[in-house]
Protein backbone atom coordinates (compact mmCIF):
# COMPACT_ATOMS: atom_id res chain seq x y z
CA UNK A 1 161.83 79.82 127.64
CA UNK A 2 163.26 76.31 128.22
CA UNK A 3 160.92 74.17 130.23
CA UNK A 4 162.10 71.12 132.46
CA UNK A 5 161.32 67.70 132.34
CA UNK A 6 161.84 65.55 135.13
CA UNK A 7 163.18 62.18 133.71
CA UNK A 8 162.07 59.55 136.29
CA UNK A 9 159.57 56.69 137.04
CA UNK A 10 159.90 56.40 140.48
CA UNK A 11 156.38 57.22 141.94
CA UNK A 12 157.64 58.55 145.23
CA UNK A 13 159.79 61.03 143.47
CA UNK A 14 157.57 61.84 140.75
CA UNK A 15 155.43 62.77 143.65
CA UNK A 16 157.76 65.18 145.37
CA UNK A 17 158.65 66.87 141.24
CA UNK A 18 155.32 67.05 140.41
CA UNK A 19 155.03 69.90 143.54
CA UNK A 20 157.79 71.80 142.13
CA UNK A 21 157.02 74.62 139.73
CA UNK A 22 160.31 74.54 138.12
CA UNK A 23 159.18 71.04 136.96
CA UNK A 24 157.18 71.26 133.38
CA UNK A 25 156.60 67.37 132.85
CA UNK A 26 157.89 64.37 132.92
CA UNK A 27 159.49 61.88 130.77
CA UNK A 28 160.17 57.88 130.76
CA UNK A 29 161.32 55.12 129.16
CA UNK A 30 161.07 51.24 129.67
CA UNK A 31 164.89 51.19 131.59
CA UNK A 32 163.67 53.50 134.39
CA UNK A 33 160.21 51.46 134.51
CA UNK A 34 162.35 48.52 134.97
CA UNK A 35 164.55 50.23 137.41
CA UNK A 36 161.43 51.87 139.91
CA UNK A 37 160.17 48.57 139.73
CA UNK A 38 157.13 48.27 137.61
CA UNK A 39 155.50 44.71 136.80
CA UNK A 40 152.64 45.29 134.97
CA UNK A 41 153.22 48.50 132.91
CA UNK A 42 149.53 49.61 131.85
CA UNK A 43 148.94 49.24 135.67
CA UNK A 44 152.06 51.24 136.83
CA UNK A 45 151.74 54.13 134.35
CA UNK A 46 147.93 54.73 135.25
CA UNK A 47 149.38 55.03 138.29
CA UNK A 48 151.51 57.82 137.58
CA UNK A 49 149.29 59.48 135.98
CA UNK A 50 146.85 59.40 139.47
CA UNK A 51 149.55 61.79 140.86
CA UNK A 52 150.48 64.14 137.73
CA UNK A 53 148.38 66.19 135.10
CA UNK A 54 151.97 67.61 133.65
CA UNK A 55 152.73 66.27 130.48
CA UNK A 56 154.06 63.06 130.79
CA UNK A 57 155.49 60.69 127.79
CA UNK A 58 155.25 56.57 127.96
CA UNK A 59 157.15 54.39 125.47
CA UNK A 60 155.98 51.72 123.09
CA UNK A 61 158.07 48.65 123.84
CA UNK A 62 156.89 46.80 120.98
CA UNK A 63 159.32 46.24 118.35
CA UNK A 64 157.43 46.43 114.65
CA UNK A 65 155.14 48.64 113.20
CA UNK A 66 151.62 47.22 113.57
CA UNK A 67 152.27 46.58 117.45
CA UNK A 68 153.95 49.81 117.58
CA UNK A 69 150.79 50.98 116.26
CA UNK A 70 148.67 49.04 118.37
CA UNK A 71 150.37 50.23 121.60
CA UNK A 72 151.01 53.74 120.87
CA UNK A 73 146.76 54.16 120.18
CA UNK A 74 146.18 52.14 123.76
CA UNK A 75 148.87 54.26 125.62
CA UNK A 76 146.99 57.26 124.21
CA UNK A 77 144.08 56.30 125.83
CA UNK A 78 145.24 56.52 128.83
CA UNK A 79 145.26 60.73 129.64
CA UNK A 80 145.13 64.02 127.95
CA UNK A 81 148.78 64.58 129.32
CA UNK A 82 149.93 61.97 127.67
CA UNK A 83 152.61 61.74 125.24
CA UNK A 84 153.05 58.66 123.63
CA UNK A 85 157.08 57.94 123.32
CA UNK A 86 158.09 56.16 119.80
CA UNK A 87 161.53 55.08 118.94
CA UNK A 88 162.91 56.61 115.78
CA UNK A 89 164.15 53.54 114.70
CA UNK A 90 163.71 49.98 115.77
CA UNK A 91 166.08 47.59 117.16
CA UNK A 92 167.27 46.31 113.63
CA UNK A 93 167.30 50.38 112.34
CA UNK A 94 164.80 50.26 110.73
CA UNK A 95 163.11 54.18 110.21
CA UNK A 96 159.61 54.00 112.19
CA UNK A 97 158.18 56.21 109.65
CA UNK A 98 154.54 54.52 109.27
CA UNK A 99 153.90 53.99 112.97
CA UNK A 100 154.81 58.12 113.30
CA UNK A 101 152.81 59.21 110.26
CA UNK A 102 149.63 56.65 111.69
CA UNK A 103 150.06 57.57 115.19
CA UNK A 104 149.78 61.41 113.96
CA UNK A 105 147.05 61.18 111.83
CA UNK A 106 145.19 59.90 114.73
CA UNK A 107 145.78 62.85 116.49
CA UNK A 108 148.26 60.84 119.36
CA UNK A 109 150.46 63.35 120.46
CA UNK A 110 153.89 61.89 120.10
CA UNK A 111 157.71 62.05 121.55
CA UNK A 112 160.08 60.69 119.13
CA UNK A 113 163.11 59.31 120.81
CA UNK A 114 166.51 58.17 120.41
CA UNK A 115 166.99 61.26 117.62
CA UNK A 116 170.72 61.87 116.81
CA UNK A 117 170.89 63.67 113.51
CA UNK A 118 169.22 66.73 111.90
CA UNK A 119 168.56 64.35 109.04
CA UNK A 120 166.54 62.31 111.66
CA UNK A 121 164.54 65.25 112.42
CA UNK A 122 163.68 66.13 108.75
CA UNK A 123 162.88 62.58 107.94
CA UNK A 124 160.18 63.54 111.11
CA UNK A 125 159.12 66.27 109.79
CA UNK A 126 157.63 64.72 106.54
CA UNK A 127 155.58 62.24 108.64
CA UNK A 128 153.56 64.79 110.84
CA UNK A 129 151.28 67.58 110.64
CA UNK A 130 151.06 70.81 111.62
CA UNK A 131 148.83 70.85 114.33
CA UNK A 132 149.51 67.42 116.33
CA UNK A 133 151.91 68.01 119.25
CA UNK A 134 155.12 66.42 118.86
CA UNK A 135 158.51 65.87 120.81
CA UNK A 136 161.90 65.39 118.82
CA UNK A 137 164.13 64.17 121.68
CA UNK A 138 168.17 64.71 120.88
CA UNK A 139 170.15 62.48 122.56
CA UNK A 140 172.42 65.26 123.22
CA UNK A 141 174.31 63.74 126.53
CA UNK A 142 174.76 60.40 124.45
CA UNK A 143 176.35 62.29 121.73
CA UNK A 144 178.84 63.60 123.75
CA UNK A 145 179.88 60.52 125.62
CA UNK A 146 180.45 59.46 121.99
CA UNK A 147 182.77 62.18 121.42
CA UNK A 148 179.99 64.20 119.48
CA UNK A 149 179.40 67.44 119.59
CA UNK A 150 175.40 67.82 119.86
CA UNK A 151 175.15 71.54 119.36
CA UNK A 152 175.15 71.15 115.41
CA UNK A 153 172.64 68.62 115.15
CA UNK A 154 170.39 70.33 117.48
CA UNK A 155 170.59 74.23 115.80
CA UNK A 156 170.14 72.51 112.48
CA UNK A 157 167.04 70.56 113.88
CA UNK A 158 165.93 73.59 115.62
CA UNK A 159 165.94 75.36 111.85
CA UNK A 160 164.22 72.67 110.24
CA UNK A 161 161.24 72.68 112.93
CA UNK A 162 161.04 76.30 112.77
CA UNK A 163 158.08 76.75 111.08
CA UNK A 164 156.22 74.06 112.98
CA UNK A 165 154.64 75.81 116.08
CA UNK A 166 153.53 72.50 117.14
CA UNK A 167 156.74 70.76 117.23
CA UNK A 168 158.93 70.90 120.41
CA UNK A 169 163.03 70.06 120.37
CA UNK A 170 163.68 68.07 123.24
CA UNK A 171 167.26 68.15 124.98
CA UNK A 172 167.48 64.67 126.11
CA UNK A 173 170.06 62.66 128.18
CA UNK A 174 171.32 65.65 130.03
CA UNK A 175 174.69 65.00 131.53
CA UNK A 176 175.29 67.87 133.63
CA UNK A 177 173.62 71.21 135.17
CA UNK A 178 175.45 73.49 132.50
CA UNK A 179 173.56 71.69 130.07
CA UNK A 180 170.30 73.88 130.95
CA UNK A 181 172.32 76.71 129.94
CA UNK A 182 172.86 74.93 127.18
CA UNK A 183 169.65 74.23 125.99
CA UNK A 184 168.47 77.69 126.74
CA UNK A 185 171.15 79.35 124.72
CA UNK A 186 170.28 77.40 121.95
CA UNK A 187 165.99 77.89 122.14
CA UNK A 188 165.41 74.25 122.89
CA UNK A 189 161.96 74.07 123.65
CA UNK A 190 162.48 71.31 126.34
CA UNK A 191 165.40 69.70 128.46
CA UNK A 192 164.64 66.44 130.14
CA UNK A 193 167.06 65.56 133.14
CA UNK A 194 167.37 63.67 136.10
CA UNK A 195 166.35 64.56 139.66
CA UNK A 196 170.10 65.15 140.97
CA UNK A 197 170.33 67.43 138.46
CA UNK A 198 167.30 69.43 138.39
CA UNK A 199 168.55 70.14 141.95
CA UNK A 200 171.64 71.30 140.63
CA UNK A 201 170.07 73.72 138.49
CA UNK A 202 167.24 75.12 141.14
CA UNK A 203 170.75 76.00 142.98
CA UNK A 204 171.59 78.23 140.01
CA UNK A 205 173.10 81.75 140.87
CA UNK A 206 175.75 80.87 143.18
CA UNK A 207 178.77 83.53 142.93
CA UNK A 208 182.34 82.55 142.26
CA UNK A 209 183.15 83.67 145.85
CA UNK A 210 180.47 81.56 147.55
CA UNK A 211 181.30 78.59 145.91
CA UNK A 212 185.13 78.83 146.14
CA UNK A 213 184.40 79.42 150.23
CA UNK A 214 181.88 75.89 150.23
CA UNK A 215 184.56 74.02 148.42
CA UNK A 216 187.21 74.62 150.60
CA UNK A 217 185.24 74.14 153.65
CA UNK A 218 184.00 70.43 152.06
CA UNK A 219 187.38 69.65 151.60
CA UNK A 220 188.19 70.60 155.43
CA UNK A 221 185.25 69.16 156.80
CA UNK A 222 186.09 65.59 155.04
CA UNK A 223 189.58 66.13 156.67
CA UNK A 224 188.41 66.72 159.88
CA UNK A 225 186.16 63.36 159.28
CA UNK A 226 189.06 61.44 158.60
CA UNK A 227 190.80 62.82 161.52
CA UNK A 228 194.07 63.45 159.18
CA UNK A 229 197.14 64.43 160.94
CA UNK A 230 200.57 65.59 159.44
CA UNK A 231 202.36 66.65 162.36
């Protein structure tokens, strides 16, 4: 089973996810803090975690090791829900192998993020345990913007993680609602995705019939907006 993320920092709507069963978690990153608005971040995510007990992952910021370190063992502190979001790389690509290999000897459960490559995984997988929870999240959407196909990368990863039952394959930057289908085909452990999405996929089931009839009736109904005339 493929659970669901919702991928969002906005308190009101993590508020209205957090009541939906089809929601699993949630996950963030220091762009959708910006964007909801957040000032102080220590301040904000404590907040967030006042309205959900689902997993939920925060990001270091930081951008070497030791204050990688230093934040990832503070953000810890913070819940039991909480996964603590590292970069697989930092801004100069360099591999963040010490800050995941410290972090998981200290028993911080950890979402690795920004993962591309099955090689990326496997470099991962030397750094943890097996018994630490852990998140590898493919940038599966970005892949394909790139002209990538993700589906490679993420069986391969899938293979190499096999035989660690407490590592979880994330599918992350989710595009579109087929994408669940996707992830599901493929035994991803987790998609991650974007409110106007998760409502895409909650609408699931729809036959060909029904929506050929809605689509044609939007299209007529935007016509009869725009008071069209041809004759």
């Amino acid at each position: 089973m493929t659970k669901i993320y919702c991928d969002i920092a906005d308190k009101k709507i993590i508020k209205i996810y957090n009541k939906k069963k089809i929601v699993n978690g949630f996950t963030t990153n220091p762009s959708l803090m910006r964007k909801a608005g957040a000032k102080d971040y220590q301040k904000y995510c404590k907040e967030l975690l006042n309205i959900t007990k689902k997993p939920i992952s925060f990001e270091v910021f930081a951008d070497d090791e030791k204050n990688m370190i230093i934040q990832g063992k503070k953000i810890k502190s913070w819940g039991k829900n909480v996964y603590v979001k590292v970069p697989i790389v930092n801004s100069k690509g360099k591999f963040t192998g010490r800050v995941i290999k410290e972090l998981n000897q200290q028993k911080v459960k950890l979402n690795i993020t920004a993962v591309y490559t099955a090689k990326q995984t496997k470099k991962i997988l030397k750094k943890i345990d097996k018994k630490t929870k852990v998140i590898i999240s493919i940038f599966a959407g970005r892949m394909s913007d790139a002209g990538k196909d993700p589906i490679p990368e993420i069986k391969k990863s899938l293979n190499y993680a096999k035989s660690y039952k407490n590592v979880e394959i994330l599918w992350a930057s989710t595009r579109e609602a087929y994408n669940f289908t996707n992830a599901r085909q493929l035994g991803c452990h987790i998609i991650t995705a974007p409110p106007s999405i998760i409502e895409k996929i909650i609408n699931f089931g729809n036959s060909f019939s029904t929506l050929t009839t809605s689509t044609v009736k939007a299209f007529l109904l935007d016509s009869q907006k725009s008071k069209f005339k041809l004759i």
